[in-house]
N, C-alpha and C. Protein backbone atom coordinates (compact mmCIF):
# COMPACT_ATOMS: atom_id res chain seq x y z
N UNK A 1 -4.96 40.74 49.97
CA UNK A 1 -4.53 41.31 51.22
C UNK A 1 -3.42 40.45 51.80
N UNK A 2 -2.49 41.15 52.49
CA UNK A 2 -1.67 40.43 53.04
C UNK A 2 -1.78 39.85 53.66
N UNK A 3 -1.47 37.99 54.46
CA UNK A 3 -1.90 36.75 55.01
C UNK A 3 -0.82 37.33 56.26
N UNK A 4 -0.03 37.23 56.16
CA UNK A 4 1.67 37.40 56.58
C UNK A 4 2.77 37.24 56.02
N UNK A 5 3.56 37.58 56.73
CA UNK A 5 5.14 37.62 55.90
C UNK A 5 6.40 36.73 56.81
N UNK A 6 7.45 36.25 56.32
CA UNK A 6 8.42 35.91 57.06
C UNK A 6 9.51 36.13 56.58
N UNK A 7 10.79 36.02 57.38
CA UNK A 7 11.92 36.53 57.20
C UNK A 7 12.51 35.29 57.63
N UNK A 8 14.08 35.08 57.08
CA UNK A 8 15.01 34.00 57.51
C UNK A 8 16.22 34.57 57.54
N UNK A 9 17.03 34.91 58.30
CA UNK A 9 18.43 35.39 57.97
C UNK A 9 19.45 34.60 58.08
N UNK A 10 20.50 35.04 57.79
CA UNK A 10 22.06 34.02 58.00
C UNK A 10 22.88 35.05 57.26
N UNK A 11 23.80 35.17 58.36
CA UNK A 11 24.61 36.20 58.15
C UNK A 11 24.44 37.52 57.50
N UNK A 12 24.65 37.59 55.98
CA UNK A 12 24.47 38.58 55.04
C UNK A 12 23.41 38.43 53.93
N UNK A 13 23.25 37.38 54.25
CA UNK A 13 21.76 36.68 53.69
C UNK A 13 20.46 36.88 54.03
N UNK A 14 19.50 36.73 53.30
CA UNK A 14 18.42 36.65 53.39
C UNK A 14 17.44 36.09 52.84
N UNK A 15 16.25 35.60 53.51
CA UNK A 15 15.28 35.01 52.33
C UNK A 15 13.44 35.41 53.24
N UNK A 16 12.74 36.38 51.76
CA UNK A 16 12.04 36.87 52.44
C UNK A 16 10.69 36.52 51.32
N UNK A 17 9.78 35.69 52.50
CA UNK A 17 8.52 35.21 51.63
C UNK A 17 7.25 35.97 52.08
N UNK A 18 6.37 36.79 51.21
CA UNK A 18 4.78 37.33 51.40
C UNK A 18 3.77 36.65 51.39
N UNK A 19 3.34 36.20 51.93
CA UNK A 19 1.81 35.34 51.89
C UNK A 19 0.61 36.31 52.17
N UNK A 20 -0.20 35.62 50.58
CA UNK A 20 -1.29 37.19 50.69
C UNK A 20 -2.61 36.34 50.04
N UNK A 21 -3.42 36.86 50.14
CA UNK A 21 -4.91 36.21 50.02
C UNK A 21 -5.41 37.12 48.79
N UNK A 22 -6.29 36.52 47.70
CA UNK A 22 -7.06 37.30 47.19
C UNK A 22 -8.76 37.43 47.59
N UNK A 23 -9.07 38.47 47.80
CA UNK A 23 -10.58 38.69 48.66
C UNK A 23 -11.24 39.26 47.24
N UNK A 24 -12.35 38.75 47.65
CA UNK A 24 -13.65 39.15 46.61
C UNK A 24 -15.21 39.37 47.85
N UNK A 25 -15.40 40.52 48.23
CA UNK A 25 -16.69 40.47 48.38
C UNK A 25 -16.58 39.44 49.89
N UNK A 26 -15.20 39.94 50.54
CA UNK A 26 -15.47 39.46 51.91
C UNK A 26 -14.80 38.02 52.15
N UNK A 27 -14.79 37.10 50.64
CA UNK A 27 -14.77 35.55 50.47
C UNK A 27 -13.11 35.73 50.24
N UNK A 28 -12.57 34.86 50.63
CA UNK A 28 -10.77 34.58 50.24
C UNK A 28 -11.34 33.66 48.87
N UNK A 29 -11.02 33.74 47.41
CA UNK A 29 -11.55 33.24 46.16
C UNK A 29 -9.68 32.90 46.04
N UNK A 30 -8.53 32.73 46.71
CA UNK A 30 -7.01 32.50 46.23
C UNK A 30 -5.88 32.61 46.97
N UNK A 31 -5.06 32.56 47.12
CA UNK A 31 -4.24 32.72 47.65
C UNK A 31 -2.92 32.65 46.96
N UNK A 32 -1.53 33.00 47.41
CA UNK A 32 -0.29 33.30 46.51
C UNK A 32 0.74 33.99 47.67
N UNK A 33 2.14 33.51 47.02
CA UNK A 33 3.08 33.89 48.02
C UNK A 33 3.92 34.57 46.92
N UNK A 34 4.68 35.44 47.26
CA UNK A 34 6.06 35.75 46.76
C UNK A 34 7.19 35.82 47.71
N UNK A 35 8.73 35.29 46.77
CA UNK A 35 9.53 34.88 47.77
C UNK A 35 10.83 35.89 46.92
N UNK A 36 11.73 36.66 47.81
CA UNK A 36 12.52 37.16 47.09
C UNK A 36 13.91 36.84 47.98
N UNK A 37 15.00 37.01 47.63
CA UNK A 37 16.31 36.49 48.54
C UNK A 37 17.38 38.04 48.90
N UNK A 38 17.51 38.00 49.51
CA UNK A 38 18.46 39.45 50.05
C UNK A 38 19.40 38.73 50.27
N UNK A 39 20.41 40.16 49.80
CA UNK A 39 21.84 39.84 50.03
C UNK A 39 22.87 41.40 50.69
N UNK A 40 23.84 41.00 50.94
CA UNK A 40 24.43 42.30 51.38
C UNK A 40 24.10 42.68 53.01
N UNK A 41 23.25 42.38 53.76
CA UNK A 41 22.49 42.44 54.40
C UNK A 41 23.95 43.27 55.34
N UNK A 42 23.55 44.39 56.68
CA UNK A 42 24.18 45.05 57.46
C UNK A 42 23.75 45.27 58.81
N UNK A 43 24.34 45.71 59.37
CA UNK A 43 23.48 46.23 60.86
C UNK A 43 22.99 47.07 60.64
N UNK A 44 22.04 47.40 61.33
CA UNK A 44 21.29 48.84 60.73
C UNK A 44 22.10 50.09 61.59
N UNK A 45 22.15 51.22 60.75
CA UNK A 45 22.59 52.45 61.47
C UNK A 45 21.99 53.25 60.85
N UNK A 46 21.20 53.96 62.39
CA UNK A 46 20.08 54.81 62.46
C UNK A 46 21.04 55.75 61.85
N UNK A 47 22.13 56.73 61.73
CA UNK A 47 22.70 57.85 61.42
C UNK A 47 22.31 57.66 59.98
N UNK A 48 22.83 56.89 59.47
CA UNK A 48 23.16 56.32 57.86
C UNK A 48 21.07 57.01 57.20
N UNK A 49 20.27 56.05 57.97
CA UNK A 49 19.01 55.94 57.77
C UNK A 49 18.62 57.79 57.55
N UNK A 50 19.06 58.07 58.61
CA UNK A 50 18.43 59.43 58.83
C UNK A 50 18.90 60.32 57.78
N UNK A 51 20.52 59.93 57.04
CA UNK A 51 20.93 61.00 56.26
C UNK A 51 20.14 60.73 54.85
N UNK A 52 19.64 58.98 54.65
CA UNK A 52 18.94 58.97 53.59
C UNK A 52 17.35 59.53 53.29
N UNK A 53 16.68 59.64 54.92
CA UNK A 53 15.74 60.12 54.68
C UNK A 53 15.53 61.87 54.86
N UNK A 54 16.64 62.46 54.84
CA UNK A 54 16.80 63.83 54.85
C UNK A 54 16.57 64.11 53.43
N UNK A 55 17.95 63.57 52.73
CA UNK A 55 18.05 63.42 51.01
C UNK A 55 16.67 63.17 49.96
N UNK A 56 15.41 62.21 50.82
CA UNK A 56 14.52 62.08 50.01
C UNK A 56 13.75 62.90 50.21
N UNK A 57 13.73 63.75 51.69
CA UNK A 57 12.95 64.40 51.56
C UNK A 57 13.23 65.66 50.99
N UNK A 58 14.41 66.38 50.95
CA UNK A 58 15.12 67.27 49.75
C UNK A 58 14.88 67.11 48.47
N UNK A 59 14.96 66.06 48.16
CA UNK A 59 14.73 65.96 46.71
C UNK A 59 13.26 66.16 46.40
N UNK A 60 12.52 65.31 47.12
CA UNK A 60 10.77 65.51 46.99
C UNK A 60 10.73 67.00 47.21
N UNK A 61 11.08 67.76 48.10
CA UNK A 61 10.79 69.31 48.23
C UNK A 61 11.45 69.82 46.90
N UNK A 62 12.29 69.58 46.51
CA UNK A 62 12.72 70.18 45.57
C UNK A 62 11.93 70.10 44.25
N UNK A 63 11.47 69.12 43.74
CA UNK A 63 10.45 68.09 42.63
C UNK A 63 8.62 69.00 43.25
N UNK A 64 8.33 69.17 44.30
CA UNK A 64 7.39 69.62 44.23
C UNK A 64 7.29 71.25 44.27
N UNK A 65 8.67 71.95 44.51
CA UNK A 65 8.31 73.31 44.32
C UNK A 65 8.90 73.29 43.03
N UNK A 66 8.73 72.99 41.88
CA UNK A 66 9.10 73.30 40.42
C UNK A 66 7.73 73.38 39.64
């Protein structure tokens, strides 16, 4: 299960680590992180967002009426 997560930015950069627990039966029996680095990074624009989630959802409609 997931512990938490963090984020670090700089500029167009990124560095993004998961901290997550392994559970057995209630007991934390481990624990483990993964760390991955972003790049490219932008401002977000909601327009941009919205035209991509139009497109997925087109395509999924399309993929499920076949």
């Amino acid at each position: 299960e997931l512990d938490h997560n963090e984020l670090e930015m700089s500029g167009k950069r990124g560095a993004v680590r998961m901290v997550f627990n392994f559970v057995e039966n209630g007991e934390i029996v481990g624990r483990g992180r993964k760390s991955m680095l972003l790049s490219g990074l932008r401002e977000y624009d909601q327009s941009a967002m919205d035209e991509m989630v139009a497109r997925y959802y087109a395509a999924k409609d399309a993929y499920l009426s076949t």
